[in-house]
N, C-alpha and C. Protein backbone atom coordinates (compact mmCIF):
# COMPACT_ATOMS: atom_id res chain seq x y z
N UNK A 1 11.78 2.19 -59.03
CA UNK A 1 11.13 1.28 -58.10
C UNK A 1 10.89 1.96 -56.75
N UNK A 2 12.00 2.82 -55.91
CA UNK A 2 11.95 3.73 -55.10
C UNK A 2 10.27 4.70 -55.02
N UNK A 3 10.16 5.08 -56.13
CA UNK A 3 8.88 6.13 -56.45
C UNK A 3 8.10 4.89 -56.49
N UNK A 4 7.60 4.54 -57.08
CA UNK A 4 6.25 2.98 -57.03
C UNK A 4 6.38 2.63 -55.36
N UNK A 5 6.87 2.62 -54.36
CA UNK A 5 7.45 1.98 -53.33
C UNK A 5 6.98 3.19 -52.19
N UNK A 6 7.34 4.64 -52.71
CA UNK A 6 6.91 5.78 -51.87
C UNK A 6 5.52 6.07 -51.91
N UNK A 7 5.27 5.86 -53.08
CA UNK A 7 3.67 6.17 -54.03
C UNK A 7 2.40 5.36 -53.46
N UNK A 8 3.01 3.78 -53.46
CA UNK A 8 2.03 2.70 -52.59
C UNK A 8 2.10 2.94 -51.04
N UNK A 9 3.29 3.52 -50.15
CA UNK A 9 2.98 3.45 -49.16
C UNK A 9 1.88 4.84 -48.92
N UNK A 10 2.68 5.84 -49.70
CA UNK A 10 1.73 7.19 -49.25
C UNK A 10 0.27 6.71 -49.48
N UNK A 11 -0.46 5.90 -50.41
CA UNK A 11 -1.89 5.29 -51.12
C UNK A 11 -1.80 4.19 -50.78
N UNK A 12 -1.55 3.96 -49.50
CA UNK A 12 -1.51 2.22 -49.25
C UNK A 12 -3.03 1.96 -48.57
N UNK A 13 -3.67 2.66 -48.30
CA UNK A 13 -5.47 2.85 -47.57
C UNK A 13 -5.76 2.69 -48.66
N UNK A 14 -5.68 3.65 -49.28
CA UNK A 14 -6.68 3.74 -50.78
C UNK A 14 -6.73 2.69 -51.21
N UNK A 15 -5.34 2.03 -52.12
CA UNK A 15 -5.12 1.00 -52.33
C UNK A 15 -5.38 -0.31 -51.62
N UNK A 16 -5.40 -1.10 -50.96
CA UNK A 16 -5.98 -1.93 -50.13
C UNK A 16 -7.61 -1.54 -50.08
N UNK A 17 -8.33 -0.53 -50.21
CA UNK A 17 -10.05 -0.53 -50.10
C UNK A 17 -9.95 -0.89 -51.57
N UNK A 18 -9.42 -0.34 -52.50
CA UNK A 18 -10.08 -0.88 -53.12
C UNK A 18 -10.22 -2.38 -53.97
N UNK A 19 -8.79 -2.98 -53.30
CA UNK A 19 -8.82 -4.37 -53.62
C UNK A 19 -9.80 -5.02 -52.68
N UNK A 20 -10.23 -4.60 -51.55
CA UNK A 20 -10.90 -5.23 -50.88
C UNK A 20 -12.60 -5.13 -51.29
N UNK A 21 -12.82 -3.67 -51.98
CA UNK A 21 -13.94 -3.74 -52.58
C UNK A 21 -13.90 -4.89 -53.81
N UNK A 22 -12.90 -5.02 -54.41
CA UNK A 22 -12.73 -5.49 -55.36
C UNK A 22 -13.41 -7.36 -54.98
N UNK A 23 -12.88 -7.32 -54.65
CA UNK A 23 -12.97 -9.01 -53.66
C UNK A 23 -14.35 -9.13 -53.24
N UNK A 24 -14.98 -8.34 -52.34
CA UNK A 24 -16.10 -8.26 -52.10
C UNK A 24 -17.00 -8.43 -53.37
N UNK A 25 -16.73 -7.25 -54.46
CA UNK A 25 -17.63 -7.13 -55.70
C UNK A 25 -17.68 -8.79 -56.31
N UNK A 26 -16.66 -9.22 -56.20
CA UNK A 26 -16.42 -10.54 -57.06
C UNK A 26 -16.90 -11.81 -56.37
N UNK A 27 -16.96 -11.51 -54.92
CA UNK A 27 -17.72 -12.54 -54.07
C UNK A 27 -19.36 -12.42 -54.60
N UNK A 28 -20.03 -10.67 -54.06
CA UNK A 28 -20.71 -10.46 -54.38
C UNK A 28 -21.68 -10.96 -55.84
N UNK A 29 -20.94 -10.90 -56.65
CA UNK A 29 -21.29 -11.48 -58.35
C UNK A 29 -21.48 -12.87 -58.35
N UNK A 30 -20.56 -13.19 -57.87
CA UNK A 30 -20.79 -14.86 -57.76
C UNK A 30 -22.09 -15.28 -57.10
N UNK A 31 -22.13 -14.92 -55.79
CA UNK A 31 -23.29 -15.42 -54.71
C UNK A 31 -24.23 -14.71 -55.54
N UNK A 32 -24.73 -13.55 -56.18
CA UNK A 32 -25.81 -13.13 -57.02
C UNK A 32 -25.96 -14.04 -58.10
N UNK A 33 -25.35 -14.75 -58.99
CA UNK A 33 -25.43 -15.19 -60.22
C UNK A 33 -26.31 -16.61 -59.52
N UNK A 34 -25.26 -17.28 -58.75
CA UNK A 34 -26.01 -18.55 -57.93
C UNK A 34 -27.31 -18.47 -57.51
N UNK A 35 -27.80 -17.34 -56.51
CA UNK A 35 -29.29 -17.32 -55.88
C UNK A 35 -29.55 -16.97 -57.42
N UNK A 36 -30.16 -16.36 -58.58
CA UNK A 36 -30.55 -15.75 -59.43
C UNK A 36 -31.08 -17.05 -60.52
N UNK A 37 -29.52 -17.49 -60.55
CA UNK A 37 -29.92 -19.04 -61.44
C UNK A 37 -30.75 -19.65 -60.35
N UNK A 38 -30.47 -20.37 -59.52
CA UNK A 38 -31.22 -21.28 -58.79
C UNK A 38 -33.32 -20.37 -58.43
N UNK A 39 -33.28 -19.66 -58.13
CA UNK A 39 -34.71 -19.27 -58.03
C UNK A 39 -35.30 -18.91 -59.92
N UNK A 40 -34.81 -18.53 -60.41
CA UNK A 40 -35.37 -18.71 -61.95
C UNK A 40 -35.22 -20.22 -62.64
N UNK A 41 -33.83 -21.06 -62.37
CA UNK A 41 -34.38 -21.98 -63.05
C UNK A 41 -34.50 -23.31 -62.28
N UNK A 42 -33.99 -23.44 -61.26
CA UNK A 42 -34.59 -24.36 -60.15
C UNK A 42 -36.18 -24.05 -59.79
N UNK A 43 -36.31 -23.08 -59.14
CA UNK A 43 -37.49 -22.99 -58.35
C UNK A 43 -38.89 -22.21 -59.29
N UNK A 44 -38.03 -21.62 -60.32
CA UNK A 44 -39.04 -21.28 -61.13
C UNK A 44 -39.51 -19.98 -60.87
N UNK A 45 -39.34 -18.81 -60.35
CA UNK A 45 -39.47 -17.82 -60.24
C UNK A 45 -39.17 -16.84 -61.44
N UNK A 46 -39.97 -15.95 -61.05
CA UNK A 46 -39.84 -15.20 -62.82
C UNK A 46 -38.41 -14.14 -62.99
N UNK A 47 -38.17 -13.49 -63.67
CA UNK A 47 -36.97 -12.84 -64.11
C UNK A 47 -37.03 -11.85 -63.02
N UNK A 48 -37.98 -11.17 -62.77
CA UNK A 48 -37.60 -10.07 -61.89
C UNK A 48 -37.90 -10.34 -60.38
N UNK A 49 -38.47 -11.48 -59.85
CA UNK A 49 -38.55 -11.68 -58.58
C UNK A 49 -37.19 -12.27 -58.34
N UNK A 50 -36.90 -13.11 -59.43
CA UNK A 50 -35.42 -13.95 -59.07
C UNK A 50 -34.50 -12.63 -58.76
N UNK A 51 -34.36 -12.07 -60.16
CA UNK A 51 -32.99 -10.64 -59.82
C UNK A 51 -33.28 -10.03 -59.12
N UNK A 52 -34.62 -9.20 -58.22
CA UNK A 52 -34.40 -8.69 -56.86
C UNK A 52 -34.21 -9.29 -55.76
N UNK A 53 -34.70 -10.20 -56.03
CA UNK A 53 -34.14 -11.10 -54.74
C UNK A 53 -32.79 -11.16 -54.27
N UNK A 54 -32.27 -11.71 -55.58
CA UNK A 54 -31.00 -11.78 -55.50
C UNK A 54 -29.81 -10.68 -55.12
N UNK A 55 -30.60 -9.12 -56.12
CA UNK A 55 -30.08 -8.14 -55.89
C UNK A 55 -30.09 -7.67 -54.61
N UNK A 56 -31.47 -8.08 -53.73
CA UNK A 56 -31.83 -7.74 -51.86
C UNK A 56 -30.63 -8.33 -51.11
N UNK A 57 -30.52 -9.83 -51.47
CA UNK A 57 -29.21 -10.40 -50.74
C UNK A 57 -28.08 -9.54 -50.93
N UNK A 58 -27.69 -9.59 -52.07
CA UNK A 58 -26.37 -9.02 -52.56
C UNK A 58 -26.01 -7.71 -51.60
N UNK A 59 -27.24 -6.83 -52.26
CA UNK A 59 -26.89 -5.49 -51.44
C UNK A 59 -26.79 -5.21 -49.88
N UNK A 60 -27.66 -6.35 -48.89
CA UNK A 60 -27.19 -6.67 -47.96
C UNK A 60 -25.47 -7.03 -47.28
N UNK A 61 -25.44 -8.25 -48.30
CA UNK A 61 -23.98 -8.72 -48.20
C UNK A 61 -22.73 -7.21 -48.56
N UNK A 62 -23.12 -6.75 -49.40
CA UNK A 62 -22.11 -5.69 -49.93
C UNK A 62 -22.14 -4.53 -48.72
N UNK A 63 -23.24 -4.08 -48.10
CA UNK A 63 -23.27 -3.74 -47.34
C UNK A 63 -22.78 -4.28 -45.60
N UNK A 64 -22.68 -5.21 -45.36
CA UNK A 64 -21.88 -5.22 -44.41
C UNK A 64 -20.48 -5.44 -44.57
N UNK A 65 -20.22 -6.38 -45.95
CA UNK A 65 -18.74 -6.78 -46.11
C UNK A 65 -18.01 -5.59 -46.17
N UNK A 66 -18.35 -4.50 -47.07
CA UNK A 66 -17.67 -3.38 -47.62
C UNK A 66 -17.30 -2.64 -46.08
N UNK A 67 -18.92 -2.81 -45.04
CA UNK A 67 -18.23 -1.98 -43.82
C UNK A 67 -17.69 -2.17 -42.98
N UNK A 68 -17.29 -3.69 -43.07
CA UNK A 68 -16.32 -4.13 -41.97
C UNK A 68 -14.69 -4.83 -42.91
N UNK A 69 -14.93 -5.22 -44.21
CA UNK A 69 -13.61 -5.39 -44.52
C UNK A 69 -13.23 -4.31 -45.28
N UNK A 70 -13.86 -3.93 -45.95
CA UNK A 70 -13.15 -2.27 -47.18
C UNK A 70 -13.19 -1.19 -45.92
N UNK A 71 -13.96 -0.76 -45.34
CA UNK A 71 -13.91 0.66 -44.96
C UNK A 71 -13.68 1.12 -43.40
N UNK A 72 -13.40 -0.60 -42.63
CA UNK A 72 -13.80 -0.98 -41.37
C UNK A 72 -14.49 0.11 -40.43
N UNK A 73 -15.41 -0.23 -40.83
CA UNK A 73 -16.53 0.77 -39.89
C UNK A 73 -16.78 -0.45 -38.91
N UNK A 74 -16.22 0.26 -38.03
CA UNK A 74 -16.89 -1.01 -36.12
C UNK A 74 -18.48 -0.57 -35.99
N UNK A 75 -19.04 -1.73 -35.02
CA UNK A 75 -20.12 -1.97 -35.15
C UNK A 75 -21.15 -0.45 -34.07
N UNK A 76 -19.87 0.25 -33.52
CA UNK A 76 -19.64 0.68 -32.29
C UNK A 76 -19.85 2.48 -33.31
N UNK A 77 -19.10 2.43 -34.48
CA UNK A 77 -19.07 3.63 -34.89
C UNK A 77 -20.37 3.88 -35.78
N UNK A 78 -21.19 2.38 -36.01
CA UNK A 78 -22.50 2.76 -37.27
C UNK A 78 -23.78 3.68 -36.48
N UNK A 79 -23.95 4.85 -37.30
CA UNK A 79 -25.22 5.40 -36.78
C UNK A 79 -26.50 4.83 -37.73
N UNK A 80 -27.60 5.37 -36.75
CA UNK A 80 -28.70 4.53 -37.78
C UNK A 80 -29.28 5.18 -39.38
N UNK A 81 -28.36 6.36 -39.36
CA UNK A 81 -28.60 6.66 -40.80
C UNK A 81 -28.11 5.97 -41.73
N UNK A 82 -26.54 4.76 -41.59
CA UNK A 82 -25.93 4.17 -42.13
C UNK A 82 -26.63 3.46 -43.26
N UNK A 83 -27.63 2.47 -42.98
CA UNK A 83 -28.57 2.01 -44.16
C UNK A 83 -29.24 2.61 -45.02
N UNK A 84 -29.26 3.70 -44.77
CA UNK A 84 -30.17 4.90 -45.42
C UNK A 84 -29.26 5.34 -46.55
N UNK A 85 -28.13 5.51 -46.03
CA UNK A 85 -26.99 5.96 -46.97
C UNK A 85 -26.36 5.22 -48.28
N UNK A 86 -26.58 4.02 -47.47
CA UNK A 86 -26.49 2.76 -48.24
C UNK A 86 -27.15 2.71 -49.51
N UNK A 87 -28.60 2.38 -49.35
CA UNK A 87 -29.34 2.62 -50.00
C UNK A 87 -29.68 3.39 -50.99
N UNK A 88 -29.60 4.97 -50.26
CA UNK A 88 -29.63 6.06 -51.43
C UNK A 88 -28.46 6.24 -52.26
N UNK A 89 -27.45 5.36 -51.85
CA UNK A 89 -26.20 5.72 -52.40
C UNK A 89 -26.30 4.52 -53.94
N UNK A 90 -26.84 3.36 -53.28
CA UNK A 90 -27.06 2.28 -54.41
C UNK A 90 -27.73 2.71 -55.84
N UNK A 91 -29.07 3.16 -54.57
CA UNK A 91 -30.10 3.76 -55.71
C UNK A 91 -29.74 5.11 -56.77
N UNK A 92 -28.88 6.08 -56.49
CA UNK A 92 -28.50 7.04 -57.21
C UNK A 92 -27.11 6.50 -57.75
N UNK A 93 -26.53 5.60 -57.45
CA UNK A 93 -25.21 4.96 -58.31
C UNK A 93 -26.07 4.39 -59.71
N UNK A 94 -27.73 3.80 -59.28
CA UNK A 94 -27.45 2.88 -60.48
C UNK A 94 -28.48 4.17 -61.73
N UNK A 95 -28.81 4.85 -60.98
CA UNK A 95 -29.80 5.64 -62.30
C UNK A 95 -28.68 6.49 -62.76
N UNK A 96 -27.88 7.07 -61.75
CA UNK A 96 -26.62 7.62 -62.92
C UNK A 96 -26.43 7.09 -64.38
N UNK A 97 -25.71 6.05 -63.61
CA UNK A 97 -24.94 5.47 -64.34
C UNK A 97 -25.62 4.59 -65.33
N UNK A 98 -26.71 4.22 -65.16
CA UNK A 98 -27.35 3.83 -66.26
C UNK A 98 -27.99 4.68 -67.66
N UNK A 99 -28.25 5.47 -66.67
CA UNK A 99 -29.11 6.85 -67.54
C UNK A 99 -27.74 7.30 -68.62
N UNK A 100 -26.50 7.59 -68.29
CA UNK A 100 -25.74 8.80 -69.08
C UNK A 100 -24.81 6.74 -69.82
N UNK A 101 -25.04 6.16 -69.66
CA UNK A 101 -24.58 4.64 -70.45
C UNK A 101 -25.12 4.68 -71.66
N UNK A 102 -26.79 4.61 -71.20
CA UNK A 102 -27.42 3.90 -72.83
C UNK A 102 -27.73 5.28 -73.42
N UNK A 103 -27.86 6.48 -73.29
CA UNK A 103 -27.86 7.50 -74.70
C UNK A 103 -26.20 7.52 -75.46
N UNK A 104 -25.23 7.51 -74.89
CA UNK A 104 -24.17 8.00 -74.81
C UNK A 104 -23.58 6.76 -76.05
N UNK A 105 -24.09 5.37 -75.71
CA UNK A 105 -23.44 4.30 -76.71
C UNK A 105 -24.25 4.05 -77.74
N UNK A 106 -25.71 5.06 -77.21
CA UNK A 106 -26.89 5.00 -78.23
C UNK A 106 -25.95 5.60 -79.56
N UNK A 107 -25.39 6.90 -78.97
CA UNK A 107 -24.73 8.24 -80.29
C UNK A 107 -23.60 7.28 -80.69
N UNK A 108 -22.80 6.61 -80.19
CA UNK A 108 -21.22 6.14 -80.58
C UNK A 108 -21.58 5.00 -81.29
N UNK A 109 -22.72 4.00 -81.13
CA UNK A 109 -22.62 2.92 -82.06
C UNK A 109 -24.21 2.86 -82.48
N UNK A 110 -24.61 4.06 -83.22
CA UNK A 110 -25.81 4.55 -83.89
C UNK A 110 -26.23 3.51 -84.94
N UNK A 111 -25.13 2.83 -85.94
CA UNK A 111 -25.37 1.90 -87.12
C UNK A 111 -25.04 0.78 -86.08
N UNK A 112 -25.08 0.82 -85.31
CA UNK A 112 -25.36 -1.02 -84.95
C UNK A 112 -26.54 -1.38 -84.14
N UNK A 113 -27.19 -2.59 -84.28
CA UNK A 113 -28.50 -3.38 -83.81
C UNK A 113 -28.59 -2.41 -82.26
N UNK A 114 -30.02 -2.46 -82.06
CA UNK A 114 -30.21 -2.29 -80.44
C UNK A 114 -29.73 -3.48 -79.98
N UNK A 115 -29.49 -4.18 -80.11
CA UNK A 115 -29.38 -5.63 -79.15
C UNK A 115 -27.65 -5.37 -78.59
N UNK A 116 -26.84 -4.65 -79.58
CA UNK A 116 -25.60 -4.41 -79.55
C UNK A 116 -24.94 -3.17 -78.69
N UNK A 117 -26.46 -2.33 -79.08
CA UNK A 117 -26.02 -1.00 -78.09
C UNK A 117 -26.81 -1.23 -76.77
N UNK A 118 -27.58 -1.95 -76.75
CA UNK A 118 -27.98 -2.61 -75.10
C UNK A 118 -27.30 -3.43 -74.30
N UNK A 119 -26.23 -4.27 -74.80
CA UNK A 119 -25.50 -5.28 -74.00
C UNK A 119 -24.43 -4.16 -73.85
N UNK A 120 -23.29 -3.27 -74.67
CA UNK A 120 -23.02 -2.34 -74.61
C UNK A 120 -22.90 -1.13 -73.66
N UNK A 121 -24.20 -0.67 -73.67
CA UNK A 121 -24.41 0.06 -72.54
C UNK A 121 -24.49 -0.42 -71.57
N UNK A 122 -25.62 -1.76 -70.92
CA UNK A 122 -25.15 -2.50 -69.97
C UNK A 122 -24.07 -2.55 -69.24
N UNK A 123 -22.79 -3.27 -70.21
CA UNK A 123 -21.58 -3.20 -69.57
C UNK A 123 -21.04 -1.84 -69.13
N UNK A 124 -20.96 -0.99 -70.00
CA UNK A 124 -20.81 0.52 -69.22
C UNK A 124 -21.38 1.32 -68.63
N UNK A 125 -22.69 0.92 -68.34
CA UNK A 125 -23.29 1.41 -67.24
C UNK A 125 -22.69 0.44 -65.71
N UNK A 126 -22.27 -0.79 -65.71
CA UNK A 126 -21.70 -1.27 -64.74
C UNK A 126 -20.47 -0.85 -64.35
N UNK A 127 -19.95 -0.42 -65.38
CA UNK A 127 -18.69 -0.10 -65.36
C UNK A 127 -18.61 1.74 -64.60
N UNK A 128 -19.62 2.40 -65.05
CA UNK A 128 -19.67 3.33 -63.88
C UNK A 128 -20.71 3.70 -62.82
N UNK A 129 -21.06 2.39 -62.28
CA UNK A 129 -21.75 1.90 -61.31
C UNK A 129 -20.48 1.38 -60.40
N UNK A 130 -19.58 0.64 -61.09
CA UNK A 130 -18.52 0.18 -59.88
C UNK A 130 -17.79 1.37 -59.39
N UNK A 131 -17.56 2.33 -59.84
CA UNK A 131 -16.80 3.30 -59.84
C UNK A 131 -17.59 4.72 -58.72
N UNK A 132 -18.84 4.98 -59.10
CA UNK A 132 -19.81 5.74 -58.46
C UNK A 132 -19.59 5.29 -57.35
N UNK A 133 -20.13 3.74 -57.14
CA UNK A 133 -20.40 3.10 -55.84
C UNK A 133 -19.53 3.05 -54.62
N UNK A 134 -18.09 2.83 -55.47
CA UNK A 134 -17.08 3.12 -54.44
C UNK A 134 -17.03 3.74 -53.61
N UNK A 135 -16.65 5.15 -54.52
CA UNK A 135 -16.62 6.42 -53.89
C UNK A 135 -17.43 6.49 -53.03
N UNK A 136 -18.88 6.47 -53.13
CA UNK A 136 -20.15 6.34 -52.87
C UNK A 136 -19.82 6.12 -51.47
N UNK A 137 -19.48 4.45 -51.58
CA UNK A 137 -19.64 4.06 -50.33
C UNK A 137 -18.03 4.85 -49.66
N UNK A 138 -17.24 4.87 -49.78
CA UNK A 138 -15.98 5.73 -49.29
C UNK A 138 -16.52 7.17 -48.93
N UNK A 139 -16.92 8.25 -49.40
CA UNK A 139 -16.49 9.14 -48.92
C UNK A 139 -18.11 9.63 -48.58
N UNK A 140 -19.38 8.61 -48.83
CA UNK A 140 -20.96 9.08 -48.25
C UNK A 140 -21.37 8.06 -47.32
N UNK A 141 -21.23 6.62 -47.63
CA UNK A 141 -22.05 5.81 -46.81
C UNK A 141 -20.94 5.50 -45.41
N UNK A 142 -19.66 4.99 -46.04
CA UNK A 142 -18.40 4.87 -44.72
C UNK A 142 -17.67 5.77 -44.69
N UNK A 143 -18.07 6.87 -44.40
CA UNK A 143 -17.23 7.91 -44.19
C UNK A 143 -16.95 8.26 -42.65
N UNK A 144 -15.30 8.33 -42.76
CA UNK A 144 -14.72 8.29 -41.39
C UNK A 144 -15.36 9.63 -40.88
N UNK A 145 -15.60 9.40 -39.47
CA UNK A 145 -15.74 10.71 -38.46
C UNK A 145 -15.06 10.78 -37.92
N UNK A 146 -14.77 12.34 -37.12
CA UNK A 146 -13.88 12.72 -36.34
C UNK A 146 -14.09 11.72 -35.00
N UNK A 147 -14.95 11.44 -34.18
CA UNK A 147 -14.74 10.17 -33.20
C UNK A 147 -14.36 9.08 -33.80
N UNK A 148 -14.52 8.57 -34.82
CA UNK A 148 -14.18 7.20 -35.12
C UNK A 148 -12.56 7.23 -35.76
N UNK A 149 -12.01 8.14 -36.07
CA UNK A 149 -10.95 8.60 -36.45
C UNK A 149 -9.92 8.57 -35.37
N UNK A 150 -10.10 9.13 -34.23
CA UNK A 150 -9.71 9.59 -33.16
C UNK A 150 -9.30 8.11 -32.54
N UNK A 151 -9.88 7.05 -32.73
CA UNK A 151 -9.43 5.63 -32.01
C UNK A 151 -8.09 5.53 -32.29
């Protein structure tokens, strides 16, 4: 218990971002699923105006939550490349991770339906989309500087 106890304090940053990404992601999902349903089947909007839309909010929201509760970047330390980073960081998290998903579950579940190796890959392409993104945003988009460090 001693070692678990030394281990969390030495990784107690780490730990804490990423429950806090965690929280965020799960806020995030929720408030996406809501705008997404409501403009496709309330308002009637088609599949892909609803999911970017939704995805525009989201990545907004993820973007400030992540930089003031996961990574606390003050408003004082953001330069204006910050959105930029954001962005390119989103955009190259999701073609990764999508791209090396669907060949990869294409080869591992070859005798089963596309419908099976598409929901499939899906999920594991999210699955290293959450993981990319992190980092992503940790050590490219909120990455501490030596002035902001220095506080």
């Amino acid at each position: 218990m001693k070692k678990i106890k030394e281990l969390y304090q030495k990784n107690k940053e780490f730990i804490m971002e990423v429950i806090h990404f965690g929280m965020v992601g799960v806020i995030n999902t929720l408030m996406g699923w809501v705008i997404m349903a409501v403009l496709y089947n309330l308002i009637h909007m088609n599949y892909w105006l609803s999911s970017g839309i939704s995805y525009f909010i989201g990545s907004v929201f993820s973007y400030h939550a992540n930089g003031k509760l996961t990574f606390k970047v003050e408003d004082e330390d953001r330069d204006k490349a910050l959105p930029w980073r954001f962005a390119i960081n989103i955009i190259v998290c999701y073609l990764v991770a999508f791209s090396v998903a669907q060949p990869l579950v294409e080869k591992v579940l070859a005798s089963q339906p596309a419908v099976i190796v598409d929901n499939v890959a899906m999920i594991l392409g999210m699955c290293i989309f959450i993981v990319m993104n992190f980092f992503g945003q940790k050590l490219f988009v909120f990455r501490k500087t030596k002035k902001a460090s220095k506080k």
